[in-house]
C-alpha atoms as a PDB file:
ATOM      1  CA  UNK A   1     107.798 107.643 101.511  1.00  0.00           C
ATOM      2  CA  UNK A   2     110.170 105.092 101.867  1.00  0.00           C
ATOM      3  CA  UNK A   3     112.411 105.016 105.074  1.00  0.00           C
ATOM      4  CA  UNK A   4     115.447 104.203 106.448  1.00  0.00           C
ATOM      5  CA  UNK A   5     116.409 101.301 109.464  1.00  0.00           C
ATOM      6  CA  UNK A   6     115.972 104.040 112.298  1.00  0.00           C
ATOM      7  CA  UNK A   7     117.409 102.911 115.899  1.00  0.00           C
ATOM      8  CA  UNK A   8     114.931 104.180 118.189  1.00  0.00           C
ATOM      9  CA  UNK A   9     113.243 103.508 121.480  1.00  0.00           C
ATOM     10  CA  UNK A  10     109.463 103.636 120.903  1.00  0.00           C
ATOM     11  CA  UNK A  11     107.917 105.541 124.264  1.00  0.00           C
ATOM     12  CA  UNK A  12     104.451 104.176 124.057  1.00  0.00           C
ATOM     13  CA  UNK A  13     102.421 100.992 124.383  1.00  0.00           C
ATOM     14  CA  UNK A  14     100.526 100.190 121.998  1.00  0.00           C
ATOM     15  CA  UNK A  15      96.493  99.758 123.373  1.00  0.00           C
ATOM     16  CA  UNK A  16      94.964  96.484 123.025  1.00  0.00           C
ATOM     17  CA  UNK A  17      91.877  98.407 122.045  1.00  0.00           C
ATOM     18  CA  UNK A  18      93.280 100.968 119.581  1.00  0.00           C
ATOM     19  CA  UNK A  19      91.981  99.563 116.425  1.00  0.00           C
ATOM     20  CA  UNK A  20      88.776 100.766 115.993  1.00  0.00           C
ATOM     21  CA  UNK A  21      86.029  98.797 114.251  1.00  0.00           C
ATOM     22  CA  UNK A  22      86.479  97.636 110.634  1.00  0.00           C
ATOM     23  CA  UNK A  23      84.184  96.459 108.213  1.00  0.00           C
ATOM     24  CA  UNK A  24      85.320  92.827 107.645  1.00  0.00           C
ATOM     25  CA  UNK A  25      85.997  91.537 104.280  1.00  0.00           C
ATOM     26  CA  UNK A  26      83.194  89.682 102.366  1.00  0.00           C
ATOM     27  CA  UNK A  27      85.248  86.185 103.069  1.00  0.00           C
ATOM     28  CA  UNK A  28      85.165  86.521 107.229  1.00  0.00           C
ATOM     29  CA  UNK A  29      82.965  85.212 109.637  1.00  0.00           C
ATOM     30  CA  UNK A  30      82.473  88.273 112.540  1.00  0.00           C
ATOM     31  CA  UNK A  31      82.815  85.316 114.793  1.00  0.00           C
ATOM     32  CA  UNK A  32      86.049  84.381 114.572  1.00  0.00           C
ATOM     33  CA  UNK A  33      89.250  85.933 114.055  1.00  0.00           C
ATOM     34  CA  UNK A  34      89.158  88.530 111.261  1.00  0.00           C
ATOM     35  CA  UNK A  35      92.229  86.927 109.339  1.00  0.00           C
ATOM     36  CA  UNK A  36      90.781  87.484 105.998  1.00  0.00           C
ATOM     37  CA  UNK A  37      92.920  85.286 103.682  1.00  0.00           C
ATOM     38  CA  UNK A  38      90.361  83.340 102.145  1.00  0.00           C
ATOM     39  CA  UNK A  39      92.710  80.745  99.757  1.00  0.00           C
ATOM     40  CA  UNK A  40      96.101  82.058 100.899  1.00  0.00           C
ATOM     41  CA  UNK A  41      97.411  78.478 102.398  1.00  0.00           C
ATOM     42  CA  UNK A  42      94.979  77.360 100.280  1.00  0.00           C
ATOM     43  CA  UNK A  43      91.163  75.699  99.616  1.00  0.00           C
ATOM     44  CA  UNK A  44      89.527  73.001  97.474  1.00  0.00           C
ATOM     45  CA  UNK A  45      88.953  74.707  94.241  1.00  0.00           C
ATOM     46  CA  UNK A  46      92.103  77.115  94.122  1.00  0.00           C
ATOM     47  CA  UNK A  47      94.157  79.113  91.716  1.00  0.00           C
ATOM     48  CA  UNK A  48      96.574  76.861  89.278  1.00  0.00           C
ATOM     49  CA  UNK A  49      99.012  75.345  90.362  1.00  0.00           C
ATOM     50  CA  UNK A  50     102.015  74.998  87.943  1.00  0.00           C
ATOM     51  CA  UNK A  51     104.042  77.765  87.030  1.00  0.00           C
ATOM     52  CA  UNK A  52     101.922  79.265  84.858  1.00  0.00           C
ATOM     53  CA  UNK A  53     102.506  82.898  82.891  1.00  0.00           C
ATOM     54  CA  UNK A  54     102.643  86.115  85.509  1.00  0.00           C
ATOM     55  CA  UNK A  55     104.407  88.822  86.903  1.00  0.00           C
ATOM     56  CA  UNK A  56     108.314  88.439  86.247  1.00  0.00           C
ATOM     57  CA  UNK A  57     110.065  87.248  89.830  1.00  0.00           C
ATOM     58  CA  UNK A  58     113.111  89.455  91.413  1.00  0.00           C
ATOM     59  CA  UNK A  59     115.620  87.024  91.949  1.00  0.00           C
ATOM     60  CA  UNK A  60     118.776  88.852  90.750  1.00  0.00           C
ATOM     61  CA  UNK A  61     117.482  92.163  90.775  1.00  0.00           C
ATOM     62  CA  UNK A  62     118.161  95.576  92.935  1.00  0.00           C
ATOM     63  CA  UNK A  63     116.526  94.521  95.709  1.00  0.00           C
ATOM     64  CA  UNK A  64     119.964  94.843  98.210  1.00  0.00           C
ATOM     65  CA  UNK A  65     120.286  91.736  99.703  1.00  0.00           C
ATOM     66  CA  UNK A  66     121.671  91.810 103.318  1.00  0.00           C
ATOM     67  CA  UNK A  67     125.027  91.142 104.577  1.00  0.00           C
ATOM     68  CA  UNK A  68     126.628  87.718 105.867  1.00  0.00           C
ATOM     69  CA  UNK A  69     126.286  89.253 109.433  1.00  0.00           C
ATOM     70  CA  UNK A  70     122.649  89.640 108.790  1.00  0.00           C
ATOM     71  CA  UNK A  71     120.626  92.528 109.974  1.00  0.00           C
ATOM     72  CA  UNK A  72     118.937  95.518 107.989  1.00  0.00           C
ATOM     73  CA  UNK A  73     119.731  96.658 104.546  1.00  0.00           C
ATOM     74  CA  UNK A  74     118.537  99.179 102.328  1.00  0.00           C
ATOM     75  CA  UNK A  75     114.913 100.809 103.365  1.00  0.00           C
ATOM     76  CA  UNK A  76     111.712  99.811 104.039  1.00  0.00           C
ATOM     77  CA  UNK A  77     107.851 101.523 103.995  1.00  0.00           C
ATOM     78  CA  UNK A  78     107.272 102.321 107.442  1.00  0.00           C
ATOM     79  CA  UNK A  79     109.939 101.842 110.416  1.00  0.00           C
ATOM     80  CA  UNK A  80     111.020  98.433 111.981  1.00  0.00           C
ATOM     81  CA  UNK A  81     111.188  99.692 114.974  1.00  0.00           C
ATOM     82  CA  UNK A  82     112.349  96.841 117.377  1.00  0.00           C
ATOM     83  CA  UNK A  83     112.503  93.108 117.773  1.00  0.00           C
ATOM     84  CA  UNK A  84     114.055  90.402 115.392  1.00  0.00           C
ATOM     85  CA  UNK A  85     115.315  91.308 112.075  1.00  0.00           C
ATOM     86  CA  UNK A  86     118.471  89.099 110.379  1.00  0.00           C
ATOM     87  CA  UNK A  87     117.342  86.130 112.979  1.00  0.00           C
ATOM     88  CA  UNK A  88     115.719  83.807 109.993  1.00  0.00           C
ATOM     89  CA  UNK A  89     118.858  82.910 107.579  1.00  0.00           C
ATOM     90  CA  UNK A  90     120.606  81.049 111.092  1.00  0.00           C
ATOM     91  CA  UNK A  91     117.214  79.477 111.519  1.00  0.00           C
ATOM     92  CA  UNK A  92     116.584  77.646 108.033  1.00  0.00           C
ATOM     93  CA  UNK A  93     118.980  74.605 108.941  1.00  0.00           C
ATOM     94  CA  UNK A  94     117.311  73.984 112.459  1.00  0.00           C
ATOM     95  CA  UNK A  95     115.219  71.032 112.833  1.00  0.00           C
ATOM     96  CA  UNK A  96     113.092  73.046 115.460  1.00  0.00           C
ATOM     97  CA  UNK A  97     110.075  75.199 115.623  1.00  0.00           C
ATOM     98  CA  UNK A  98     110.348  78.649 116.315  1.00  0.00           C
ATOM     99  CA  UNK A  99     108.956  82.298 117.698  1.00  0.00           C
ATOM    100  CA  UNK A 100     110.316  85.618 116.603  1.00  0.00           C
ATOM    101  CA  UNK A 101     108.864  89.027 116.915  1.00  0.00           C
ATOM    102  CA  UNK A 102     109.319  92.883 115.692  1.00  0.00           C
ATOM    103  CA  UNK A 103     107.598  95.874 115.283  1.00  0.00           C
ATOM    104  CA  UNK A 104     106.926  97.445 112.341  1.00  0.00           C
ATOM    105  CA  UNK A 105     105.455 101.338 112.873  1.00  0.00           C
ATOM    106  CA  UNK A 106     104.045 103.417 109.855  1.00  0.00           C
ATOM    107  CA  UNK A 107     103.594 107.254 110.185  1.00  0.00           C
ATOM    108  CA  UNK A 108     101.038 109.618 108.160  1.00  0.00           C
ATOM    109  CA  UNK A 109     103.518 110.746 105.619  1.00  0.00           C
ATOM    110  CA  UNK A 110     104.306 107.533 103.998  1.00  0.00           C
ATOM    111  CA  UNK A 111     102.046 106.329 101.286  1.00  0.00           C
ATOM    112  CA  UNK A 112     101.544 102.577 100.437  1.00  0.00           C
ATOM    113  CA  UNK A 113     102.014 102.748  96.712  1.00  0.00           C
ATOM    114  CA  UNK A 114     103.791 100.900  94.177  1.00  0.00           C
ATOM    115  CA  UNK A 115     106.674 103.720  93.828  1.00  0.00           C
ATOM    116  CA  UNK A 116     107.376 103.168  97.974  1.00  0.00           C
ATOM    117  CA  UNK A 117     107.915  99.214  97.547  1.00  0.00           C
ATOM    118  CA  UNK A 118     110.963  97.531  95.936  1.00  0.00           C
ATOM    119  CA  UNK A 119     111.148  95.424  93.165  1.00  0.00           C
ATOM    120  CA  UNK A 120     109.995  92.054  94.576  1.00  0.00           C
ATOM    121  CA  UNK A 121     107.450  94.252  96.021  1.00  0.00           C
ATOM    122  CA  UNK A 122     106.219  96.088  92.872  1.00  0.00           C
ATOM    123  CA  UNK A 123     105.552  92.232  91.515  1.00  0.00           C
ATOM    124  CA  UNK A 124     103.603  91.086  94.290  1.00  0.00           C
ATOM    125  CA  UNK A 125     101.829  94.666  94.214  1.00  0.00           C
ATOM    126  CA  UNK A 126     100.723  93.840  90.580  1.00  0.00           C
ATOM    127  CA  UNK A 127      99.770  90.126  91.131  1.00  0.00           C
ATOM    128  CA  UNK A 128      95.693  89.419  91.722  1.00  0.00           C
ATOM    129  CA  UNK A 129      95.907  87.788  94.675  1.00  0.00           C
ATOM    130  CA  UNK A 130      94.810  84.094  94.311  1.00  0.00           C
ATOM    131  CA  UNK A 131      92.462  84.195  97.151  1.00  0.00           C
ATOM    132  CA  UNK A 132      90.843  86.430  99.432  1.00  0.00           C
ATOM    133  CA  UNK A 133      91.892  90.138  99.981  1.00  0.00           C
ATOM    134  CA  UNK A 134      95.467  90.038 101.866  1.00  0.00           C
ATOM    135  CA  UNK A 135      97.669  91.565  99.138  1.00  0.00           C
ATOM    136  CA  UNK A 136      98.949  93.950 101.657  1.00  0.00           C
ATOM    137  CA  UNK A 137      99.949  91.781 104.025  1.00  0.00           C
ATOM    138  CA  UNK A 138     101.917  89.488 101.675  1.00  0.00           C
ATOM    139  CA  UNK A 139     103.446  92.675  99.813  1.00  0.00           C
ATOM    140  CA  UNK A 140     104.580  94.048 103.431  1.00  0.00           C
ATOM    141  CA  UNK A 141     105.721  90.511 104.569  1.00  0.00           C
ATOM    142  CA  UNK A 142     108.511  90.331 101.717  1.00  0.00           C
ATOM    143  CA  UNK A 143     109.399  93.779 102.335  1.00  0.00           C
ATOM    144  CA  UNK A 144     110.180  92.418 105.204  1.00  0.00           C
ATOM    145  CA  UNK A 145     112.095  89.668 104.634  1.00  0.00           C
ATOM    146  CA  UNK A 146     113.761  91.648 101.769  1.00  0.00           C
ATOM    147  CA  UNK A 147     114.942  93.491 104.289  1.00  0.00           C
ATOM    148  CA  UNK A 148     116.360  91.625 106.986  1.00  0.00           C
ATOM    149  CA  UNK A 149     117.050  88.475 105.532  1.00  0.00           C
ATOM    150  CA  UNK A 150     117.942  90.131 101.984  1.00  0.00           C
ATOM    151  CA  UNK A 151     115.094  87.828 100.619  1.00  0.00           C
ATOM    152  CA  UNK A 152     114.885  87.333  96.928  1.00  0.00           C
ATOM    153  CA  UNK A 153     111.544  86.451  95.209  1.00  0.00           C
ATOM    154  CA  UNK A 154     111.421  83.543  93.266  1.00  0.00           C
ATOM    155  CA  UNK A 155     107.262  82.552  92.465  1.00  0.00           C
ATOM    156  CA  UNK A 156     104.425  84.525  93.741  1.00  0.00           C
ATOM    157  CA  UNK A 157     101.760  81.704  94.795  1.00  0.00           C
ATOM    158  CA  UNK A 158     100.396  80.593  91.651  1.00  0.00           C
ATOM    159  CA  UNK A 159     104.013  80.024  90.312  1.00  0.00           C
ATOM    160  CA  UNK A 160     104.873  77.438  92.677  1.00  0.00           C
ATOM    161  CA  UNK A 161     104.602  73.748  90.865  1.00  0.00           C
ATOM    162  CA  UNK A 162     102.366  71.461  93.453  1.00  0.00           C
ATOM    163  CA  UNK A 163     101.655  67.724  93.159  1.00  0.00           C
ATOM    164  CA  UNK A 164      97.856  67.250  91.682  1.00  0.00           C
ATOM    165  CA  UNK A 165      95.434  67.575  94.323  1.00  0.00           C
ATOM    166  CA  UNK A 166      94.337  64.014  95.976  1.00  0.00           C
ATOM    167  CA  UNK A 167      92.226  62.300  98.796  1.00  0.00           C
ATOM    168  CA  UNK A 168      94.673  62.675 101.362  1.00  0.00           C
ATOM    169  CA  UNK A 169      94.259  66.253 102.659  1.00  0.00           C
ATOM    170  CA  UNK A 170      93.530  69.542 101.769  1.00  0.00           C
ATOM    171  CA  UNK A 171      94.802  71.051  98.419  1.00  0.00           C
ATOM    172  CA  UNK A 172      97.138  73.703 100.306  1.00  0.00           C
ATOM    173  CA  UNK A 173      99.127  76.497  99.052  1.00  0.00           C
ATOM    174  CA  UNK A 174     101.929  78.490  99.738  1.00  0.00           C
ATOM    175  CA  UNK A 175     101.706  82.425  99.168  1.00  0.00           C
ATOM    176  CA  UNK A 176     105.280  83.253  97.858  1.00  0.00           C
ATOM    177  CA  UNK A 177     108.656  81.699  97.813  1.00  0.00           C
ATOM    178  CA  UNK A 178     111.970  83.513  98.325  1.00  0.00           C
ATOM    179  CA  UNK A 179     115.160  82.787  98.450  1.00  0.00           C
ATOM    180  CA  UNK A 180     117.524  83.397 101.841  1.00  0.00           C
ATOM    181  CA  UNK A 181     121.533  82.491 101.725  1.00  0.00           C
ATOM    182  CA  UNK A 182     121.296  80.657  99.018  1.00  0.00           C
ATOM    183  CA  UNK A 183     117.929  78.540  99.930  1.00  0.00           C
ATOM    184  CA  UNK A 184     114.336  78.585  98.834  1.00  0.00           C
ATOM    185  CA  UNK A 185     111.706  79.555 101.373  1.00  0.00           C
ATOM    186  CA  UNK A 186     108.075  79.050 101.693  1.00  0.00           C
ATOM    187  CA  UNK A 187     106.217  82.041 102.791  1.00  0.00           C
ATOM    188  CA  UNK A 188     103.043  82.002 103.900  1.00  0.00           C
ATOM    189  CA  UNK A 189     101.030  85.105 105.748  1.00  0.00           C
ATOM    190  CA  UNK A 190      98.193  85.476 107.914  1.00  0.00           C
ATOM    191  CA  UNK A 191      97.013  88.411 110.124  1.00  0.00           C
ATOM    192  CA  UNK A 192      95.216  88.254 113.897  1.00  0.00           C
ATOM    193  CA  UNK A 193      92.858  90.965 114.083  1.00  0.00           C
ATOM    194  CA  UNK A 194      89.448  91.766 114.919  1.00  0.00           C
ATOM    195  CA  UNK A 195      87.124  94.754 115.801  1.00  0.00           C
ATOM    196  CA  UNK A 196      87.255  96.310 118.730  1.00  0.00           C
ATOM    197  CA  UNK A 197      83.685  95.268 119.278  1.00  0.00           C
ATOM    198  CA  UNK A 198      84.898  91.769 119.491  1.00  0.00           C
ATOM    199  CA  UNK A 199      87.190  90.187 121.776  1.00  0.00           C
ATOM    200  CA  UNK A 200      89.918  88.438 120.539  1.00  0.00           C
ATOM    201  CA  UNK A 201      90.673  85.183 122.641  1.00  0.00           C
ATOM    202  CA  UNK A 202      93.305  82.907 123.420  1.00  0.00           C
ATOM    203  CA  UNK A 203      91.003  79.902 121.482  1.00  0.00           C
ATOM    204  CA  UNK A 204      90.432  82.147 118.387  1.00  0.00           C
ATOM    205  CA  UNK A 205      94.257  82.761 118.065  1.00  0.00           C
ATOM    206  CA  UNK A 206      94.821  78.750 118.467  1.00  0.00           C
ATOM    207  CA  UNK A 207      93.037  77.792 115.900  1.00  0.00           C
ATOM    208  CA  UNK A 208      93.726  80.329 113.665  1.00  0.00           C
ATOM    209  CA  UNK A 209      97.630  79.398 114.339  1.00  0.00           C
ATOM    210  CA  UNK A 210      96.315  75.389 114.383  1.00  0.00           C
ATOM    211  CA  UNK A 211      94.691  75.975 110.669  1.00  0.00           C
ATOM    212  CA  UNK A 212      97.691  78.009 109.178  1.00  0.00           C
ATOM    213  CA  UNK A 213     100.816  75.881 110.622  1.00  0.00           C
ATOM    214  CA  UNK A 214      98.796  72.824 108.946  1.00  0.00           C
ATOM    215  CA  UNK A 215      98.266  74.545 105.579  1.00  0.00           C
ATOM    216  CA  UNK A 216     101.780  74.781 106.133  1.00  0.00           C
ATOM    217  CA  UNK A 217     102.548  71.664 106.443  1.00  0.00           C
ATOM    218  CA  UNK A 218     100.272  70.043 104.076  1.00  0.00           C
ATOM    219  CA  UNK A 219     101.888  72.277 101.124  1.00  0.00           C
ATOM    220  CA  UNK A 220     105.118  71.471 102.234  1.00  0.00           C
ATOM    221  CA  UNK A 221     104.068  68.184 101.240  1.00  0.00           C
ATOM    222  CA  UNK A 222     102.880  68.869  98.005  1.00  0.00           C
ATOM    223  CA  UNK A 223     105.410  71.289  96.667  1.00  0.00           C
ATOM    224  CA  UNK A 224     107.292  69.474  93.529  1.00  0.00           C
ATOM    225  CA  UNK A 225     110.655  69.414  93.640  1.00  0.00           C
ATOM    226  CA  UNK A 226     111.600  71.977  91.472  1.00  0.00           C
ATOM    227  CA  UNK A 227     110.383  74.319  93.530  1.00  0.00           C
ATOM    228  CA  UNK A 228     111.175  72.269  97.248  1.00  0.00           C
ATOM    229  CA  UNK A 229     111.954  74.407 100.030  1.00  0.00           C
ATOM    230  CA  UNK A 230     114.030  74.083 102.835  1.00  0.00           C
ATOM    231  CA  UNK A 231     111.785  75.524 105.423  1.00  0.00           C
ATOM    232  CA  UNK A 232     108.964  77.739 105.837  1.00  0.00           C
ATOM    233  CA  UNK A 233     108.044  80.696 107.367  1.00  0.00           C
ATOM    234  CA  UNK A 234     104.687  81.355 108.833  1.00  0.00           C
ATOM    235  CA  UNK A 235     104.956  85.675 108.980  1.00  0.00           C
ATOM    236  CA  UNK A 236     101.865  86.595 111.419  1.00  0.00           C
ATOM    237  CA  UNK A 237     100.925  90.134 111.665  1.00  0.00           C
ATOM    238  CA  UNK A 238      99.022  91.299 114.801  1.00  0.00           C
ATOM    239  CA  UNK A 239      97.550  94.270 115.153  1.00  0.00           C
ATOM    240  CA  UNK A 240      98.781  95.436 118.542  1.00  0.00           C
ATOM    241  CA  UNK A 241     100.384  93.833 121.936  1.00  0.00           C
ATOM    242  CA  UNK A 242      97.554  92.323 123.190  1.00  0.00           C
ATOM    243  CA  UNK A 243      97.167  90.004 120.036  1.00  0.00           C
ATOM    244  CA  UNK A 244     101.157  89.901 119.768  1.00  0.00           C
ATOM    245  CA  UNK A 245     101.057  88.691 123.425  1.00  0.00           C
ATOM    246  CA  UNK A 246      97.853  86.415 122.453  1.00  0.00           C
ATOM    247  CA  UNK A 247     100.239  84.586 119.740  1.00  0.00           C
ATOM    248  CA  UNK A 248     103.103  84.043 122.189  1.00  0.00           C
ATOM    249  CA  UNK A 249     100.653  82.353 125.133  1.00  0.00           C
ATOM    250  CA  UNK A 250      99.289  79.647 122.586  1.00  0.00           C
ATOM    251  CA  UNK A 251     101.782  78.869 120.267  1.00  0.00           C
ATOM    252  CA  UNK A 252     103.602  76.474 123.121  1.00  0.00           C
ATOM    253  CA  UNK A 253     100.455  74.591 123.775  1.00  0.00           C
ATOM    254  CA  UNK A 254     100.434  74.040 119.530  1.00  0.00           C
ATOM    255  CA  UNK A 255     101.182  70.259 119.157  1.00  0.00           C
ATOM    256  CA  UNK A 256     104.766  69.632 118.510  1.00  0.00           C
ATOM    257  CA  UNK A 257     103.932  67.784 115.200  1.00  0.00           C
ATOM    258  CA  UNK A 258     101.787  70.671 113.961  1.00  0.00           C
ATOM    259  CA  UNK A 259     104.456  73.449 114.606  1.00  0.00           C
ATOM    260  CA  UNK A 260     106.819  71.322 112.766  1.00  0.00           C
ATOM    261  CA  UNK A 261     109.906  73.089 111.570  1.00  0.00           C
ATOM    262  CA  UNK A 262     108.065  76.305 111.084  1.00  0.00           C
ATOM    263  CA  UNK A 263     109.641  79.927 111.728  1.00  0.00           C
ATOM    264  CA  UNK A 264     106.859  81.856 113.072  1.00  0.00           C
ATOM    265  CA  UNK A 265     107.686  85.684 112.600  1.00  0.00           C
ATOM    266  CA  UNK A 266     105.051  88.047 114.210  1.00  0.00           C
ATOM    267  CA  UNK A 267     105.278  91.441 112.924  1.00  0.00           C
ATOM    268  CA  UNK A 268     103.313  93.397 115.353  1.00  0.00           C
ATOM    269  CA  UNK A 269     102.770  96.807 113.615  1.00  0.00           C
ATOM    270  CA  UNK A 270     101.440 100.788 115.042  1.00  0.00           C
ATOM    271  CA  UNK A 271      99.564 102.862 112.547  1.00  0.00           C
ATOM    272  CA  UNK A 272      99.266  99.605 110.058  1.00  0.00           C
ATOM    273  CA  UNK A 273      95.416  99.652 109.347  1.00  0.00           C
ATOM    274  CA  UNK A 274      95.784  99.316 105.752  1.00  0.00           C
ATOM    275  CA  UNK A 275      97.542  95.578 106.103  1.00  0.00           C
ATOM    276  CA  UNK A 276      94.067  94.770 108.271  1.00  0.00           C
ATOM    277  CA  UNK A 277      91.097  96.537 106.825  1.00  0.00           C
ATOM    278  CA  UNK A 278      89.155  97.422 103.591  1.00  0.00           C
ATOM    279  CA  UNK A 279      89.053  99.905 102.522  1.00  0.00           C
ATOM    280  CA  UNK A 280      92.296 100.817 103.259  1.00  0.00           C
ATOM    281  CA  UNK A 281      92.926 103.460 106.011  1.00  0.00           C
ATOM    282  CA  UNK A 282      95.920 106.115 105.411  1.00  0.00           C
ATOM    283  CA  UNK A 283      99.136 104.958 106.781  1.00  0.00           C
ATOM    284  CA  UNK A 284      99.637 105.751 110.667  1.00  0.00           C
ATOM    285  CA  UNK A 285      95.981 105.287 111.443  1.00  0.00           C
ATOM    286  CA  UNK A 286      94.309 102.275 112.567  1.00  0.00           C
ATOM    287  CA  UNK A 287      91.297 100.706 111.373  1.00  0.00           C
ATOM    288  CA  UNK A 288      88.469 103.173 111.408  1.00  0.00           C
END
C-alpha cells in the first residue's frame, strides 16, 4: 500500500538491538559491516559501462515532481516520518560536504511490490542489479528522492557512460542518476547494518563511509560528459538510532578531501528489514 506524507510525532525509540539476526548475503564478510553492495560504487571487473540497451528511464514521466518550495509530493511506500526531506535541491550548488537525516517507517500492511512503487521505481524494480544484492535499497532511495526532491531518473547504473577503466584507481561506479531542478545527480547507496550478534563500531562505520565517499569520488572522475553531474549524493540507510547516531560521530573525523562535495542523506528506517536482509522479511518487521 502506498501512503501519503503523514505529519506525525513518532512516540518510540527505536532499540539499537531490535534487528534481530540475519543471514548475510553470499558477498559479506560477518566481520565487518553487513553493507552488502558488492559492485554498487563499483569493482575491477564490473557491469558495462556505456549506455547500453535496458529498462526505459522516467525522466518526463508521472512521477510528480516537487514544488519550487521543496518538500513532499505525491506518496511514498512506507511513511517519512521525520527529519530532512526538500533539503537536497538548495544543496547541489554548495561547494561543501554535508549531513542530513530522516526517518522512513514501514507498517505490516504495505507490501513492497512493483504496483506500490512509481514509475522511476518500477524501472529500477525491473533492472538486475549490476552487483551484489541491494536492489531494495536503491529502489527505496529514489523513492525517496522522487519524493522530496521531485527526482527524475535519467540512467540506472549500467546506463551511465564512464571513461575506460585505467591504472590510476579503481574502476568505480555510480548506482543511478537523477535529475533535481534542472541538474543531473549521482546517486549512490549503501546500508550500515549488522546482526545483532555483532557489534557495530564506530571503526566499522568509518571505513565503510571512507570506502563509499571514495567510490564516490573516483566515479565522479570518470563519468563522461554526457552524463556529468553536478554533485552527488551518498543516501546511507541505517537500520536504527544507534547506527544513525554511529554515522553522525564519524563522518566529521572523515578527511575533508574524502567527503568532498558529497550530500550524505541517512535514511534511518523502523520496520525496514526487507532493504537489509535476504530473504526479505514482510514490511514492519525487522530482520529475523
Amino acid at each position: 500500500m502506498r501512503r501519503p506524507w503523514l505529519a506525525i510525532f513518532l512516540a518510540f525509540a527505536v532499540a539499537a538491538s531490535g534487528a534481530a539476526a540475519c543471514a548475510p548475503a553470499a558477498d559479506s564478510a560477518p566481520s565487518t559491516v553487513q553493507d552488502r553492495d558488492g559492485g554498487e560504487i563499483g569493482t575491477e571487473g564490473g557491469p558495462p559501462e556505456s549506455g547500453e540497451a535496458g529498462p526505459t528511464p522516467d525522466a518526463g514521466t508521472t512521477d510528480a515532481p516537487s514544488g519550487d518550495a521543496g518538500g513532499p509530493s505525491g506518496d511514498i511506500l512506507g511513511t517519512l516520518a521525520s527529519g530532512a526531506c526538500g533539503v537536497v535541491k538548495a544543496q547541489l550548488t554548495q561547494a561543501t560536504p554535508s549531513l542530513e537525516n530522516n526517518l522512513l517507517v514501514f507498517v505490516a500492511s504495505e507490501t513492497y511490490d512493483r504496483a506500490s512503487l512509481s514509475p522511476g521505481g518500477q524501472v529500477l524494480f525491473d533492472t538486475p542489479n549490476a552487483g551484489g544484492s541491494s536492489g531494495e535499497s536503491e529502489v527505496m532511495s529514489y523513492e525517496v528522492l522522487r519524493y522530496c526532491e521531485g527526482a527524475t531518473l535519467l540512467h540506472t547504473e549500467t546506463q551511465i557512460a564512464y571513461q575506460p577503466p585505467d591504472a590510476t584507481g579503481a574502476n568505480s561506479i555510480t548506482d543511478l542518476e537523477v535529475e533535481i531542478g534542472g541538474k543531473k545527480v549521482g546517486v549512490s547507496v549503501t546500508r550500515v547494518y549488522k546482526p545483532a550478534s555483532q557489534p557495530l563500531t564506530d571503526p566499522d562505520v568509518k571505513a565503510l563511509l571512507e570506502k563509499k565517499l571514495e567510490g564516490v569520488n573516483r566515479s565522479s572522475e570518470r563519468v563522461l560528459p554526457v552524463d556529468k553531474w553536478v554533485k552527488q549524493i551518498l543516501h546511507v540507510f541505517s537500520v536504527n538510532k544507534a547506527a544513525t547516531d554511529a554515522v553522525a560521530r564519524v563522518w566529521p573525523t572523515i578527511d575533508l578531501a574524502i567527503r568532498a562535495d558529497t550530500i550524505v542523506l541517512v535514511t534511518q528506517t523502523t520496520g525496514g528489514g526487507f532493504v537489509y536482509c535476504n530473504p526479505d522479511p514482510a514490511l514492519g518487521s525487522e530482520c529475523p
